[in-house]
N, C-alpha and C. Protein backbone atom coordinates (compact mmCIF):
# COMPACT_ATOMS: atom_id res chain seq x y z
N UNK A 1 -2.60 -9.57 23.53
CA UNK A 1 -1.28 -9.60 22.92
C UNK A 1 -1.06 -10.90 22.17
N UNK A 2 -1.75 -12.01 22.31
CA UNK A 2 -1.44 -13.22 21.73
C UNK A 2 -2.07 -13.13 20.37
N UNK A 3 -2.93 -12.78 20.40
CA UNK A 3 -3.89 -12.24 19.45
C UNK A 3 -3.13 -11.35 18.46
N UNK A 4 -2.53 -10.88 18.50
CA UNK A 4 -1.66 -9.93 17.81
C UNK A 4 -0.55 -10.30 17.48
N UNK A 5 -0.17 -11.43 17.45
CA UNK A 5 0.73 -12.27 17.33
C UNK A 5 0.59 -13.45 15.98
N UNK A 6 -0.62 -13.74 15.78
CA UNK A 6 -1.19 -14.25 14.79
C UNK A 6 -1.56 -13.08 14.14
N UNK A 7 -2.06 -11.90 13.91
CA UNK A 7 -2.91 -11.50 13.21
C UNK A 7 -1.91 -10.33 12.41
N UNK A 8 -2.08 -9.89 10.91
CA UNK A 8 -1.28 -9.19 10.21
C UNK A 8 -2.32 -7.99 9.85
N UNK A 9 -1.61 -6.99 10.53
CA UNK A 9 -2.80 -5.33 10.44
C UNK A 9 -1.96 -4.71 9.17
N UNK A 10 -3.45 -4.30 8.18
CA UNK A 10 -2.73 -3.58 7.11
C UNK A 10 -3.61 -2.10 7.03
N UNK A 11 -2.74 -1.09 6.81
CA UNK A 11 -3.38 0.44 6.89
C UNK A 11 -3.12 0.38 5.06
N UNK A 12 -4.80 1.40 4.99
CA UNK A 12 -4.60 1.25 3.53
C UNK A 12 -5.70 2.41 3.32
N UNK A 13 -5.57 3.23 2.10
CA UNK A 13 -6.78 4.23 2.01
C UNK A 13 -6.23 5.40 2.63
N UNK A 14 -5.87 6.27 1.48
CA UNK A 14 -5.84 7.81 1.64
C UNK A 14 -4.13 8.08 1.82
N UNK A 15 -3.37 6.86 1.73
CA UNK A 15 -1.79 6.53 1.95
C UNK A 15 -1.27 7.28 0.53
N UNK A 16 -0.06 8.36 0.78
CA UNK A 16 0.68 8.75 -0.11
C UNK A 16 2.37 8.53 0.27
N UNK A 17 3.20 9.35 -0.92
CA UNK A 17 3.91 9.59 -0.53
C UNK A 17 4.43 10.71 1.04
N UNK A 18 3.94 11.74 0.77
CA UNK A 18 3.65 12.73 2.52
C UNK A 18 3.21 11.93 3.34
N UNK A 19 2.01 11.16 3.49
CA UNK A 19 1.77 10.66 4.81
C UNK A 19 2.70 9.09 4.92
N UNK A 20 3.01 8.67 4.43
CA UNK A 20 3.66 7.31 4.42
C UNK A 20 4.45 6.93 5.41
N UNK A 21 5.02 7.47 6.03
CA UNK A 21 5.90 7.52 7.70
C UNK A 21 5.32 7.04 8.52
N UNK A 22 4.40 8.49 8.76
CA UNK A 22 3.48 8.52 9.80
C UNK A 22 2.81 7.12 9.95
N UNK A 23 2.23 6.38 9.23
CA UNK A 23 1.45 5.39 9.00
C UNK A 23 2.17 3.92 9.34
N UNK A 24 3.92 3.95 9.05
CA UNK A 24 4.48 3.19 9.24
C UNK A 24 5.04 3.47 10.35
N UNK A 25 4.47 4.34 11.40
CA UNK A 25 5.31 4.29 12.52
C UNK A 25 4.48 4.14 14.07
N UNK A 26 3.01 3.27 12.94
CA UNK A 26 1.79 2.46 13.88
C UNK A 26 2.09 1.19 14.67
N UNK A 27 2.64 1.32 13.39
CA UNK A 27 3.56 -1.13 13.61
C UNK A 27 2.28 -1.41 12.67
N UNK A 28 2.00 -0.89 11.83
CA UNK A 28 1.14 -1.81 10.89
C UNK A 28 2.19 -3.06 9.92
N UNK A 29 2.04 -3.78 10.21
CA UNK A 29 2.50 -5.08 9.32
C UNK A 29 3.13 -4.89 7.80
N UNK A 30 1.33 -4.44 7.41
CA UNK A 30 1.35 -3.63 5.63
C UNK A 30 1.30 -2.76 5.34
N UNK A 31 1.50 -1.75 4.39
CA UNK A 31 0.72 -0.62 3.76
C UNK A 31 0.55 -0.63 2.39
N UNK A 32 -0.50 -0.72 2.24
CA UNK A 32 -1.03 -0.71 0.84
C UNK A 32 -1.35 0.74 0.44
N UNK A 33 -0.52 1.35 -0.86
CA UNK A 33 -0.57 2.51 -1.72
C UNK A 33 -1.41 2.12 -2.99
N UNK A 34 -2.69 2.50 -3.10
CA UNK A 34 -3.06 2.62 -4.14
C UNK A 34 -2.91 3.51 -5.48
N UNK A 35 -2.51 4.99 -4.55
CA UNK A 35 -2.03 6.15 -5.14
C UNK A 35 -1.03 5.77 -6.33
N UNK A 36 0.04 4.63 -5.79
CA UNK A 36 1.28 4.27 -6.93
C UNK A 36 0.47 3.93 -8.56
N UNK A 37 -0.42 2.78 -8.75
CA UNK A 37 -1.56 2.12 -9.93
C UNK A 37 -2.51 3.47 -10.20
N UNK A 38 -2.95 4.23 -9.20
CA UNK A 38 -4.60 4.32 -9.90
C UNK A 38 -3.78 6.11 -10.64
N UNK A 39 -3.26 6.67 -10.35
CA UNK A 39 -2.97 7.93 -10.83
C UNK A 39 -1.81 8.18 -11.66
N UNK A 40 -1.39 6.83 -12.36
CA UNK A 40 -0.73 6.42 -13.63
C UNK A 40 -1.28 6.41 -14.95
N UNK A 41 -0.50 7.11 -15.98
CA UNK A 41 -1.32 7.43 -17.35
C UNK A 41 -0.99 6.21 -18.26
N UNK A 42 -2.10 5.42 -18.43
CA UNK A 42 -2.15 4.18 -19.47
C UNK A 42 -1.42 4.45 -20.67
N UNK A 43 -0.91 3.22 -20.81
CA UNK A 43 -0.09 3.33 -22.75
C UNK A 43 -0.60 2.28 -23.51
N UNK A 44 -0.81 2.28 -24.18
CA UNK A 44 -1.17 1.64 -25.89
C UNK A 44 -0.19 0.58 -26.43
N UNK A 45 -0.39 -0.96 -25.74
CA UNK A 45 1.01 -1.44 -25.55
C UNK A 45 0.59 -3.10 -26.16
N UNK A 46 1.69 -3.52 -26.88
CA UNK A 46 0.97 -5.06 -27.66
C UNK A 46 2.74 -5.87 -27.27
N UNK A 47 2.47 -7.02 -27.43
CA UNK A 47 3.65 -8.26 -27.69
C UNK A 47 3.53 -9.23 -28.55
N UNK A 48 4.46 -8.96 -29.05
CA UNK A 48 3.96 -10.81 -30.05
C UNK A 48 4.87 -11.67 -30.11
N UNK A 49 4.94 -12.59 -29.71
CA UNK A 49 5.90 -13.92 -29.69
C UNK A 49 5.55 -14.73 -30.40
């Protein structure tokens, strides 16, 4: 238990919107969604200052 006290557990991999609860109702610290970045459609995008 002391051990767990220092240490920050992150669940990550295969995390969506549907399972996202479930996952947060481990006591994981983090959850990392990759699903949000990788299954987003790129745009064609410039700035100029």
């Amino acid at each position: 238990q002391k051990l767990r006290n220092k240490v920050k557990l992150e669940a990550s991999g295969g995390i969506n919107s549907k399972n996202i609860s479930k996952y947060g109702q481990t006591g994981v610290d983090i959850i990392s969604v990759g699903s949000i970045t990788n299954s987003v459609k790129g745009i064609d995008m410039s700035l100029e200052i």
